[in-house]
C-alpha atoms as a PDB file:
ATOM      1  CA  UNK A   1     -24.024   3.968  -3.020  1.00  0.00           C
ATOM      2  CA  UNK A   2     -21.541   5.451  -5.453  1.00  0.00           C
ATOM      3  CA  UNK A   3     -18.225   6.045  -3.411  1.00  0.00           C
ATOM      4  CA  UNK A   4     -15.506   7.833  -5.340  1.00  0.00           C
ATOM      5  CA  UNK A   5     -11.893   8.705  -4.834  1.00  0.00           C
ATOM      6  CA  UNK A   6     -10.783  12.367  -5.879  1.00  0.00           C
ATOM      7  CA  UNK A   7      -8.591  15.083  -5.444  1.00  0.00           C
ATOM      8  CA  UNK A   8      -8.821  18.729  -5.021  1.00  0.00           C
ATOM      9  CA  UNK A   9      -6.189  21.168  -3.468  1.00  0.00           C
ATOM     10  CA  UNK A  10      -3.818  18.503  -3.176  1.00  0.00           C
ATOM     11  CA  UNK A  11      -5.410  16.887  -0.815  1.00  0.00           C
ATOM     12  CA  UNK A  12      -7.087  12.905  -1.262  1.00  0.00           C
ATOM     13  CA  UNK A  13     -10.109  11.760   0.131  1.00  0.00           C
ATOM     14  CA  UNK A  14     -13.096   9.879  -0.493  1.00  0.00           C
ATOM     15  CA  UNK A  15     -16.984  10.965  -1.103  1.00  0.00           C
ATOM     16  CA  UNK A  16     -20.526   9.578  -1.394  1.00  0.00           C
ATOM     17  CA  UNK A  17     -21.962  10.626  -4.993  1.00  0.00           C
ATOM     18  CA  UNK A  18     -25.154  12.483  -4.294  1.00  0.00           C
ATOM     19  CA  UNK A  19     -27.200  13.018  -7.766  1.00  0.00           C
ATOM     20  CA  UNK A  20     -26.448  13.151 -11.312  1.00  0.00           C
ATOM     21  CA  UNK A  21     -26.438  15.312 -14.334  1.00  0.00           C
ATOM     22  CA  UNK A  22     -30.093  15.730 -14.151  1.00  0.00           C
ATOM     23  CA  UNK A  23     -29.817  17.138 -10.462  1.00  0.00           C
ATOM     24  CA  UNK A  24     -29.913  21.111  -9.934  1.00  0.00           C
ATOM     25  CA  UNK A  25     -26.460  22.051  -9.651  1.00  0.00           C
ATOM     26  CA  UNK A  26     -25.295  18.813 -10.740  1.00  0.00           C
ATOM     27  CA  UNK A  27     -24.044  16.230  -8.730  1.00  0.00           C
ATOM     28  CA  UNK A  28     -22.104  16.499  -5.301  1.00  0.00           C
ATOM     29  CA  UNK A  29     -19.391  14.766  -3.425  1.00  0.00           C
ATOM     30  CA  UNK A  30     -20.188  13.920   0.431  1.00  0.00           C
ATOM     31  CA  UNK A  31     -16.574  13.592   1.868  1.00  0.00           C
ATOM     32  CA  UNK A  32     -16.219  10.505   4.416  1.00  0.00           C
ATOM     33  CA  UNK A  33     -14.521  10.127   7.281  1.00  0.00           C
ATOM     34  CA  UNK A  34     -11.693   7.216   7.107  1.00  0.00           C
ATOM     35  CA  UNK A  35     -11.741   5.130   3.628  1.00  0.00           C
ATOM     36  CA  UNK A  36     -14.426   3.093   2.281  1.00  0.00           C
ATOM     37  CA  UNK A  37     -13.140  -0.271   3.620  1.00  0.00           C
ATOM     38  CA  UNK A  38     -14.471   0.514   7.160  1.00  0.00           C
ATOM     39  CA  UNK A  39     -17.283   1.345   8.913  1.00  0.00           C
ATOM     40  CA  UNK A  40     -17.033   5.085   7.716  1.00  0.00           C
ATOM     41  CA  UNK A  41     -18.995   8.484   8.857  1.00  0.00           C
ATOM     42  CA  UNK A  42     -20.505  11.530   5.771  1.00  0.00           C
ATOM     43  CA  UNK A  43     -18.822  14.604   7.049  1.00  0.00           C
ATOM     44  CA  UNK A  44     -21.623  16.317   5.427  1.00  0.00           C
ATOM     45  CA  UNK A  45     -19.544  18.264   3.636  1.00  0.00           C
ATOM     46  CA  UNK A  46     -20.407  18.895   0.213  1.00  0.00           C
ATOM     47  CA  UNK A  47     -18.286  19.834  -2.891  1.00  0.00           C
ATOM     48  CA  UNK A  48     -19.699  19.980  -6.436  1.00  0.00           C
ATOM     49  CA  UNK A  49     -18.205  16.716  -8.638  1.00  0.00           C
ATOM     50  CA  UNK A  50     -17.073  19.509 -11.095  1.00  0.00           C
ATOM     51  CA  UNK A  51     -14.832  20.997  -8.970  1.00  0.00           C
ATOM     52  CA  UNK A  52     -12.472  18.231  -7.810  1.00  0.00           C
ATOM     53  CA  UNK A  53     -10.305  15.840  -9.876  1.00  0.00           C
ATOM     54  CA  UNK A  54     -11.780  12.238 -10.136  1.00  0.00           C
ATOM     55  CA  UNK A  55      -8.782   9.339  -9.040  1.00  0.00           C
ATOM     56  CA  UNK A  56      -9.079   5.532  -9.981  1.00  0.00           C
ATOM     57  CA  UNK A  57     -11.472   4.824  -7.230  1.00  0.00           C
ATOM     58  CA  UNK A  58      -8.888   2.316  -5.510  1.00  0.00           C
ATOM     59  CA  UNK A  59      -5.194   2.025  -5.573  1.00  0.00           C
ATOM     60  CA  UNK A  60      -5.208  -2.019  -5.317  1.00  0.00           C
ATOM     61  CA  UNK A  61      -2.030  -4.041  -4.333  1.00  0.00           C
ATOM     62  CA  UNK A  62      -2.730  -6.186  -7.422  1.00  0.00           C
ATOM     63  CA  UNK A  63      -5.376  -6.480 -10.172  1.00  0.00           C
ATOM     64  CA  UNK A  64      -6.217 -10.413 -10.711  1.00  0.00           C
ATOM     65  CA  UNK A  65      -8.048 -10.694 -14.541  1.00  0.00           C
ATOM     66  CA  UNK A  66      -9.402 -12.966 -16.078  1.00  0.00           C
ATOM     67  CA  UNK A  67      -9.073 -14.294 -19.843  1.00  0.00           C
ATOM     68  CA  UNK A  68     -11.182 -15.556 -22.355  1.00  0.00           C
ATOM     69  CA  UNK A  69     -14.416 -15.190 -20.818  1.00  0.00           C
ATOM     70  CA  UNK A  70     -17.129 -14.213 -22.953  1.00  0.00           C
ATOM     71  CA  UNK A  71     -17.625 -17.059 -25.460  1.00  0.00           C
ATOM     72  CA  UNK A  72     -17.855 -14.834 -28.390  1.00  0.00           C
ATOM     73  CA  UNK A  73     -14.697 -13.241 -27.918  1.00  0.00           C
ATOM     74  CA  UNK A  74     -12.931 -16.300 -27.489  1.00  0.00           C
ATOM     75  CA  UNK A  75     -14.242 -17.162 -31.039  1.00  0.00           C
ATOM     76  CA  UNK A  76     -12.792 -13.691 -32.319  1.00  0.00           C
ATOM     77  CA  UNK A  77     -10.095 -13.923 -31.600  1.00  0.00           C
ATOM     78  CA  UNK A  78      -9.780 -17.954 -32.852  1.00  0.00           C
ATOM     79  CA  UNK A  79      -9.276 -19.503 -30.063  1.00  0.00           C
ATOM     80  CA  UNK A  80     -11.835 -22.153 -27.482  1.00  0.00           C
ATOM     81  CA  UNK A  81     -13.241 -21.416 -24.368  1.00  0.00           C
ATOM     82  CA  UNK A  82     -10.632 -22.954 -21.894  1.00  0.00           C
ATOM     83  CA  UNK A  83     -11.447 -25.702 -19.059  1.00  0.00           C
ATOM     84  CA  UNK A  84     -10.678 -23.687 -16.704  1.00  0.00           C
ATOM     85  CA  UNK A  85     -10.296 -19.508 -16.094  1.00  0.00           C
ATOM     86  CA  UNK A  86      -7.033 -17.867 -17.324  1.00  0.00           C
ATOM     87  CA  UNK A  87      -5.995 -15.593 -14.986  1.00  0.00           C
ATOM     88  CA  UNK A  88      -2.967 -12.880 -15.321  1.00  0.00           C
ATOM     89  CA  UNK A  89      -1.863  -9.751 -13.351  1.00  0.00           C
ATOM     90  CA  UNK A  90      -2.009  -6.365 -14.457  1.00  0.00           C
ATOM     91  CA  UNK A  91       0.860  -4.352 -11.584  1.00  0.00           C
ATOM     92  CA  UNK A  92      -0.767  -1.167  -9.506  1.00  0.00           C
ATOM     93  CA  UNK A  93       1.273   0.843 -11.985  1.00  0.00           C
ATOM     94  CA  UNK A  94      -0.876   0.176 -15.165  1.00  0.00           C
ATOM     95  CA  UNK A  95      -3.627   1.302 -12.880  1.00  0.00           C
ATOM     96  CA  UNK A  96      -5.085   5.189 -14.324  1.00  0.00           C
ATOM     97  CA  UNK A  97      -8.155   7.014 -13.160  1.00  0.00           C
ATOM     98  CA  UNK A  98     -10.881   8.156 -15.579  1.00  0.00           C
ATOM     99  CA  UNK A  99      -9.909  11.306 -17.954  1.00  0.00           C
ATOM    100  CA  UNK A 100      -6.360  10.469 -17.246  1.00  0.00           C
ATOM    101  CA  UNK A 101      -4.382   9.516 -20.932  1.00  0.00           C
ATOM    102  CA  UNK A 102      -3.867   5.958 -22.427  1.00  0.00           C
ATOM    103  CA  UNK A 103      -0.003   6.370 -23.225  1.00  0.00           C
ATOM    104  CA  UNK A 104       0.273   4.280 -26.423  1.00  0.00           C
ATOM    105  CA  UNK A 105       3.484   1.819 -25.435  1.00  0.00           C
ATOM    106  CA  UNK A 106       6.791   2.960 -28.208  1.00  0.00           C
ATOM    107  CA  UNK A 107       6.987  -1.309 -28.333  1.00  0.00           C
ATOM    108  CA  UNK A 108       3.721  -1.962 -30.325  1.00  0.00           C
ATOM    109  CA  UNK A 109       1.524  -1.134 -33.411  1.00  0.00           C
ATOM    110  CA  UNK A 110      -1.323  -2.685 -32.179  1.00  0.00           C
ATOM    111  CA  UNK A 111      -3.632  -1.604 -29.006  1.00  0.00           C
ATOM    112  CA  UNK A 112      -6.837  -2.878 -28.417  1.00  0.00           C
ATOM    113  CA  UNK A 113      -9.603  -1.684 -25.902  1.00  0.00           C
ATOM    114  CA  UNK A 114     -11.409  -4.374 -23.904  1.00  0.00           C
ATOM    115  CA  UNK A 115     -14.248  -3.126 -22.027  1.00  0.00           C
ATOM    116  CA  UNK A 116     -14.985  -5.109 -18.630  1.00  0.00           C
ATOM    117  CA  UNK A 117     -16.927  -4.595 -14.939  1.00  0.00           C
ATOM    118  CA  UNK A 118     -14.385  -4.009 -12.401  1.00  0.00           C
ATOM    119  CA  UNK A 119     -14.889  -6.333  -8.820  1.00  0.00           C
ATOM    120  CA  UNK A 120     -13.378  -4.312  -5.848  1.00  0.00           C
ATOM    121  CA  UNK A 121     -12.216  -6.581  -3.003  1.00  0.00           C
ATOM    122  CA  UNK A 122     -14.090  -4.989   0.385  1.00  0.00           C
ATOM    123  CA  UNK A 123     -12.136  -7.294   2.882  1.00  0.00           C
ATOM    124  CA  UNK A 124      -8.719  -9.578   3.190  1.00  0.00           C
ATOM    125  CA  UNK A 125     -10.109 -12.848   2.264  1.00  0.00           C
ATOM    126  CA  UNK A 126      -8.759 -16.295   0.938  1.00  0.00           C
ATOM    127  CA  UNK A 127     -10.306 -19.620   0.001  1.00  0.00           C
ATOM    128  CA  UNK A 128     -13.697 -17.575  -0.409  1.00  0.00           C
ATOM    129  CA  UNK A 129     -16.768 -20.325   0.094  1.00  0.00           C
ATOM    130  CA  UNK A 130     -19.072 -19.442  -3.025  1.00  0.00           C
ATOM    131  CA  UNK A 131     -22.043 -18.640  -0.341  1.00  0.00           C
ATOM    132  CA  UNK A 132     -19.776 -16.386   1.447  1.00  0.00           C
ATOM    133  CA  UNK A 133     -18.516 -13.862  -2.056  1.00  0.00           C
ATOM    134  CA  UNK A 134     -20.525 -11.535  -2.102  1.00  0.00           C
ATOM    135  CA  UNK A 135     -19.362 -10.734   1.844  1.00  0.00           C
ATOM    136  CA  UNK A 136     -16.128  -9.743   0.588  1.00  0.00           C
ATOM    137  CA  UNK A 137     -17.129  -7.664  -2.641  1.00  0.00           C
ATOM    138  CA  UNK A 138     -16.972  -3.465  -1.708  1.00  0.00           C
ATOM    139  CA  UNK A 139     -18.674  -2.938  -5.049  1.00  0.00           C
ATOM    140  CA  UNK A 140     -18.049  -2.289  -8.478  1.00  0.00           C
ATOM    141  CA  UNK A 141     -16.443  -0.086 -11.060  1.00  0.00           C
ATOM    142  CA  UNK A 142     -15.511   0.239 -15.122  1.00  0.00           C
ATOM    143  CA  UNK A 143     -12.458  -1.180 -16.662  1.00  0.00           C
ATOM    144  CA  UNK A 144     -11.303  -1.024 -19.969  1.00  0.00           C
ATOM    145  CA  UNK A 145      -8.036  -3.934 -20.342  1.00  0.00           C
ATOM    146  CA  UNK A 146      -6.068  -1.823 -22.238  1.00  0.00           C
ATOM    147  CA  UNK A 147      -3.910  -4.749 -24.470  1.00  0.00           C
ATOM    148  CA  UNK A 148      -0.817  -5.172 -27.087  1.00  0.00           C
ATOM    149  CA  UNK A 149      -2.440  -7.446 -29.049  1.00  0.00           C
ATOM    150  CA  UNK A 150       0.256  -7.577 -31.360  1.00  0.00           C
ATOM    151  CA  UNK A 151       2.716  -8.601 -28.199  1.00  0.00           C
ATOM    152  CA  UNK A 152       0.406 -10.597 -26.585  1.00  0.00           C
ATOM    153  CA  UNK A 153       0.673 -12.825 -30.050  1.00  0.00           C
ATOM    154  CA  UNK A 154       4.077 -12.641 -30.015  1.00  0.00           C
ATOM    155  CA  UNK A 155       5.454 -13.190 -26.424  1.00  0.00           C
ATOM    156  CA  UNK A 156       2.645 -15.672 -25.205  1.00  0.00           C
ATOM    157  CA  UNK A 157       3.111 -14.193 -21.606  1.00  0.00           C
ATOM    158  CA  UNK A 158       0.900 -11.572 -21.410  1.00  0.00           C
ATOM    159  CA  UNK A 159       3.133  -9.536 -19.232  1.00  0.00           C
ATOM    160  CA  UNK A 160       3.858  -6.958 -20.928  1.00  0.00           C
ATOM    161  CA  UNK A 161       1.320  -6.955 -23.033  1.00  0.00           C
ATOM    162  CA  UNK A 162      -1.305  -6.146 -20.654  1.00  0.00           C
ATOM    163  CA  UNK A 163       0.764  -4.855 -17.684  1.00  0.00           C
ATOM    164  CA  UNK A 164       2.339  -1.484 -19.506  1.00  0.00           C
ATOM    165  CA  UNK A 165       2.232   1.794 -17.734  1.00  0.00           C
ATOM    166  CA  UNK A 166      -1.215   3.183 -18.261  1.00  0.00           C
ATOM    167  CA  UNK A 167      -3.195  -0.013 -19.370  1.00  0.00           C
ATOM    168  CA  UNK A 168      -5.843  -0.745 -16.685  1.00  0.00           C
ATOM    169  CA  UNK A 169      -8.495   2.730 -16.360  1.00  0.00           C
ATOM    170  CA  UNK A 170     -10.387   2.266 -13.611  1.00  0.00           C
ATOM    171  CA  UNK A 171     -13.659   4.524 -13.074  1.00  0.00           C
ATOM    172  CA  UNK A 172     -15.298   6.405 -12.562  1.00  0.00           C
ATOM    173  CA  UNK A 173     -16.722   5.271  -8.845  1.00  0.00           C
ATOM    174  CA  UNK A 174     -17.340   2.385  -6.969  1.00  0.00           C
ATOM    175  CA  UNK A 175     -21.389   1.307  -6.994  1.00  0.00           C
ATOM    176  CA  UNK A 176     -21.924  -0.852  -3.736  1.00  0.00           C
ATOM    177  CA  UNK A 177     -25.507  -1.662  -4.143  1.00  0.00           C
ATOM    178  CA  UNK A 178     -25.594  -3.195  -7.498  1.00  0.00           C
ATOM    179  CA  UNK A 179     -26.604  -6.916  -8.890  1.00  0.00           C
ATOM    180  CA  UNK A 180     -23.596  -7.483 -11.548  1.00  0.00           C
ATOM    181  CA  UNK A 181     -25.681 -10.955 -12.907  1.00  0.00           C
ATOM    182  CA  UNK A 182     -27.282  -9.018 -16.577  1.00  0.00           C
ATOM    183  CA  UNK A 183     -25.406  -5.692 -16.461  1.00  0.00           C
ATOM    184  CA  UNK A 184     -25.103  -4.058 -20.448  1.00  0.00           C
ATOM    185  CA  UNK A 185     -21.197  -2.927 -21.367  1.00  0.00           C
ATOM    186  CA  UNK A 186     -20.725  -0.556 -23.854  1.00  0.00           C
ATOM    187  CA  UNK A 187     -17.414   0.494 -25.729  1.00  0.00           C
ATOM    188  CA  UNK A 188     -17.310   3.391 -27.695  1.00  0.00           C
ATOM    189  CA  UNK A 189     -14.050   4.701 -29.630  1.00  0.00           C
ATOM    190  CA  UNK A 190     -14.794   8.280 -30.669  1.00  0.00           C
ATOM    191  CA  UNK A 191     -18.525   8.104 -30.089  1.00  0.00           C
ATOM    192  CA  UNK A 192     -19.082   4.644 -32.230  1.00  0.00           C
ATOM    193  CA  UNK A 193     -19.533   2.172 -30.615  1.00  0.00           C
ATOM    194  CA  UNK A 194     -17.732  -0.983 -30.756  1.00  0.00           C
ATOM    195  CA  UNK A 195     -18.490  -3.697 -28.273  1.00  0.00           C
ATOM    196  CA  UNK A 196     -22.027  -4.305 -26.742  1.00  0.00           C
ATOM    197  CA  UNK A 197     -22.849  -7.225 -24.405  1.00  0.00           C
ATOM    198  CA  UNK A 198     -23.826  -8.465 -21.015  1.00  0.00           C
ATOM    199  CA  UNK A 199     -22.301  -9.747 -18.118  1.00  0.00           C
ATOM    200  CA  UNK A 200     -25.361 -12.603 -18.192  1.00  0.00           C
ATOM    201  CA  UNK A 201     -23.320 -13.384 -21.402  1.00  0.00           C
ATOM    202  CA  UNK A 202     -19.578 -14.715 -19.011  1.00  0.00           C
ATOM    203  CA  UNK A 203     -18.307 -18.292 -19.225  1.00  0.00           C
ATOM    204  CA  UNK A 204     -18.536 -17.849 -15.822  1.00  0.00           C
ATOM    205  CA  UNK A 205     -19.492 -16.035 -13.142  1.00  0.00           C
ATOM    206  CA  UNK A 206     -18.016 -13.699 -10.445  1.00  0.00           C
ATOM    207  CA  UNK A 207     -19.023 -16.523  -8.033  1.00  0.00           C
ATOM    208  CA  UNK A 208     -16.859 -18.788  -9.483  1.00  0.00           C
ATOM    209  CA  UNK A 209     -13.860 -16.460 -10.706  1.00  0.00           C
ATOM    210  CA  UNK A 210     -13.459 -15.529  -6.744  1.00  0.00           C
ATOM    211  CA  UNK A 211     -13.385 -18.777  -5.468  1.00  0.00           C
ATOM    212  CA  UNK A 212     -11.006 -19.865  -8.127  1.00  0.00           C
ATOM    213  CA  UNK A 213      -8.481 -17.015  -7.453  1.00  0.00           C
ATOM    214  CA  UNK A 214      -8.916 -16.966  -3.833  1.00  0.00           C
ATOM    215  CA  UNK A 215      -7.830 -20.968  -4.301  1.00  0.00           C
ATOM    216  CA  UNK A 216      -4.523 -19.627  -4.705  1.00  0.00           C
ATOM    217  CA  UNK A 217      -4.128 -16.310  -3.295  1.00  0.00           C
ATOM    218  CA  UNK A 218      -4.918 -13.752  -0.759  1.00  0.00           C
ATOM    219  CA  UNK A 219      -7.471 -10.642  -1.687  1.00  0.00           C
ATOM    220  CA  UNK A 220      -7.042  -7.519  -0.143  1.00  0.00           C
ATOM    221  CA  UNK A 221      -8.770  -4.859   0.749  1.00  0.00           C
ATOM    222  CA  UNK A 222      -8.545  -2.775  -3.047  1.00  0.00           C
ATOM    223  CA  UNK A 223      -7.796  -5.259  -5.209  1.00  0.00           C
ATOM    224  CA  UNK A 224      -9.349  -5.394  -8.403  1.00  0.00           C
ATOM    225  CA  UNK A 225     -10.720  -8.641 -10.210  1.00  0.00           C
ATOM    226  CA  UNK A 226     -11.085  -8.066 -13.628  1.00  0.00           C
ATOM    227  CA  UNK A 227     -13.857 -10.628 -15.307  1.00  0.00           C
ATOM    228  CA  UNK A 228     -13.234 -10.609 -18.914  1.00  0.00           C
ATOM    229  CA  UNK A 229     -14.600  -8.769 -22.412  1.00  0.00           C
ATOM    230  CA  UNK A 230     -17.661  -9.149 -24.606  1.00  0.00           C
ATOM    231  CA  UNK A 231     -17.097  -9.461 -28.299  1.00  0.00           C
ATOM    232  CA  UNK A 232     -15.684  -6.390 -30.131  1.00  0.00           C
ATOM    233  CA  UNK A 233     -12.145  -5.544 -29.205  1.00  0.00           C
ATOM    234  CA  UNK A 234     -10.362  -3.828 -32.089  1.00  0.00           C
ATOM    235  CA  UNK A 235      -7.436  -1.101 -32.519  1.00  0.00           C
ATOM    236  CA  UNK A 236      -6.826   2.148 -30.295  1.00  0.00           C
ATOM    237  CA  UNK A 237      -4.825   5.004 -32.405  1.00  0.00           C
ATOM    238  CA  UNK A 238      -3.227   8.232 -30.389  1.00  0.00           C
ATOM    239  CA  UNK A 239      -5.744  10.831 -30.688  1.00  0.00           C
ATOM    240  CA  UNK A 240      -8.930   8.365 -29.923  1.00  0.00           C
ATOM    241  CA  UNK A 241     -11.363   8.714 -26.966  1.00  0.00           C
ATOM    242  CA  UNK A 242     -12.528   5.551 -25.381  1.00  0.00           C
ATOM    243  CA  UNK A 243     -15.210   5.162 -23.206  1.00  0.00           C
ATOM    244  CA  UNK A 244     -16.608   2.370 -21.168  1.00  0.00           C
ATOM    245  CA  UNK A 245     -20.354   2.125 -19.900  1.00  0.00           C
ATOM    246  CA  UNK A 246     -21.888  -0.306 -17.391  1.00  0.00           C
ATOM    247  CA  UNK A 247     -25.486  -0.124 -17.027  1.00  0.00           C
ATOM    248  CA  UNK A 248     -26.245   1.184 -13.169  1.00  0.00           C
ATOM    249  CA  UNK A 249     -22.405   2.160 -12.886  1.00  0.00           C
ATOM    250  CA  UNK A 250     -21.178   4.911 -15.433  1.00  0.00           C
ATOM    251  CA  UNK A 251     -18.783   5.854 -18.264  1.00  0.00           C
ATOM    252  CA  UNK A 252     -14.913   5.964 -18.241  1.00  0.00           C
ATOM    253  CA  UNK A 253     -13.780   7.894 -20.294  1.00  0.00           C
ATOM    254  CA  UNK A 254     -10.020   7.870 -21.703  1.00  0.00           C
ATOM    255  CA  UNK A 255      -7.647   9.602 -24.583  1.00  0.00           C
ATOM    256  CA  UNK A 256      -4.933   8.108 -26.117  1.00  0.00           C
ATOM    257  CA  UNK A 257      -1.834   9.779 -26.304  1.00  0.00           C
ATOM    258  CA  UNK A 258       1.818   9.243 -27.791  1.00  0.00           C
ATOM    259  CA  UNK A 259       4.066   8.240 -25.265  1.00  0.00           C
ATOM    260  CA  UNK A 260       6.145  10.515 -24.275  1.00  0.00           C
END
């Protein structure tokens, strides 16, 4: 089930994704009653995906990512693949919907995209036993870990070099019924494409980055677990259009602009 969040006449809500391109008409939005994070109702009212405004399919309280995990990227990049997982935060404020701009941050010359699957947090949940994870996964979406590589270098925290306004697209839906284990990620940047890989490919898994984080912290209901890059990453200018693709998700699909 694709479940999106989207806005049309002002008003919020969210819909089942009926169809696709290839349906007559194209695909449709079945609004729900309530939010996804519930036992929730299909009005049965339809409106055509073209005619409402696609949101970042969650508004989490935090988004928990992880570092480093995709061997060959480590080795890009020059550095090992660490003992342990390297998490950091990215705030709700970085968070951006797909089709909304990449606002290229006045305090570096360097941007990089960094294509990832997106883990949605279903339930409140804390020292998750590894049996029990995939009881508190909603489902799961396209990120792209918008990063100032150039900061990141220079201030060691990655703060604010993954955390700036506009750095964490999230999109374009949430797919609940999905087996993340060998999933293909594509980056494009201005229809070439620039990283390929598979989520078979991760240090390690979404089993053990859940129990690791939930070690130390509380999930929500909407928070977002990011689980790390393939190989690939390189430079964003103003003008470009990225676009993420997970096999049996989607494409999110972003432009870079100049901050205003």
């Amino acid at each position: 089930m694709r479940i999106a969040r989207f806005s049309i006449d002002g008003n919020v809500a969210f819909g089942v994704v009926e169809g696709d391109a290839s349906t007559e008409g194209g695909p449709v939005l079945d609004i729900i009653k309530g939010h996804p994070f519930a036992e929730f109702e299909r009005s049965g009212q339809k409106i055509p995906l073209s005619k409402v405004r696609l949101l970042p399919p969650v508004l989490p309280n935090k988004v928990v990512a992880i570092g480093r995990n995709y061997a060959e990227h480590v080795a890009e990049l020059g550095n090992e693949v660490p003992d342990a997982p390297v998490a950091f935060f990215k705030p709700s404020t970085a968070v951006i919907g797909p089709g909304d701009p990449i606002a290229y941050p006045s305090f570096s010359s360097e941007v990089h995209h960094e294509a990832e699957l997106a883990v949605i947090i279903g339930r409140m949940c804390r020292e998750v036993p590894r049996e029990r994870v995939k009881d508190v996964i909603l489902g799961y979406t396209c990120a792209n870990d918008i990063t100032a590589r150039d900061v990141q270098e220079r201030e060691k925290q990655w703060a604010r070099a993954k955390g700036f306004d506009t750095s964490c697209p999230l999109g374009p839906w949430v797919e609940t019924e999905l087996d993340p284990s060998d999933l293909g990620i594509m980056c494009t940047v201005n229809g070439q494409q620039r990283q390929l890989g598979r989520t078979s490919d991760m240090v390690r898994s979404i089993e053990d980055l859940i129990v690791h984080i939930t070690e130390a912290m509380t999930l929500l209901p909407g928070d977002v677990v990011l689980t790390g890059t393939p190989a690939g990453v390189g430079p964003l200018n103003v003008g470009d259009e990225v676009a993420v693709t997970i096999e049996g998700i989607g494409t999110l699909t972003n432009k870079v602009i100049k901050r205003g």
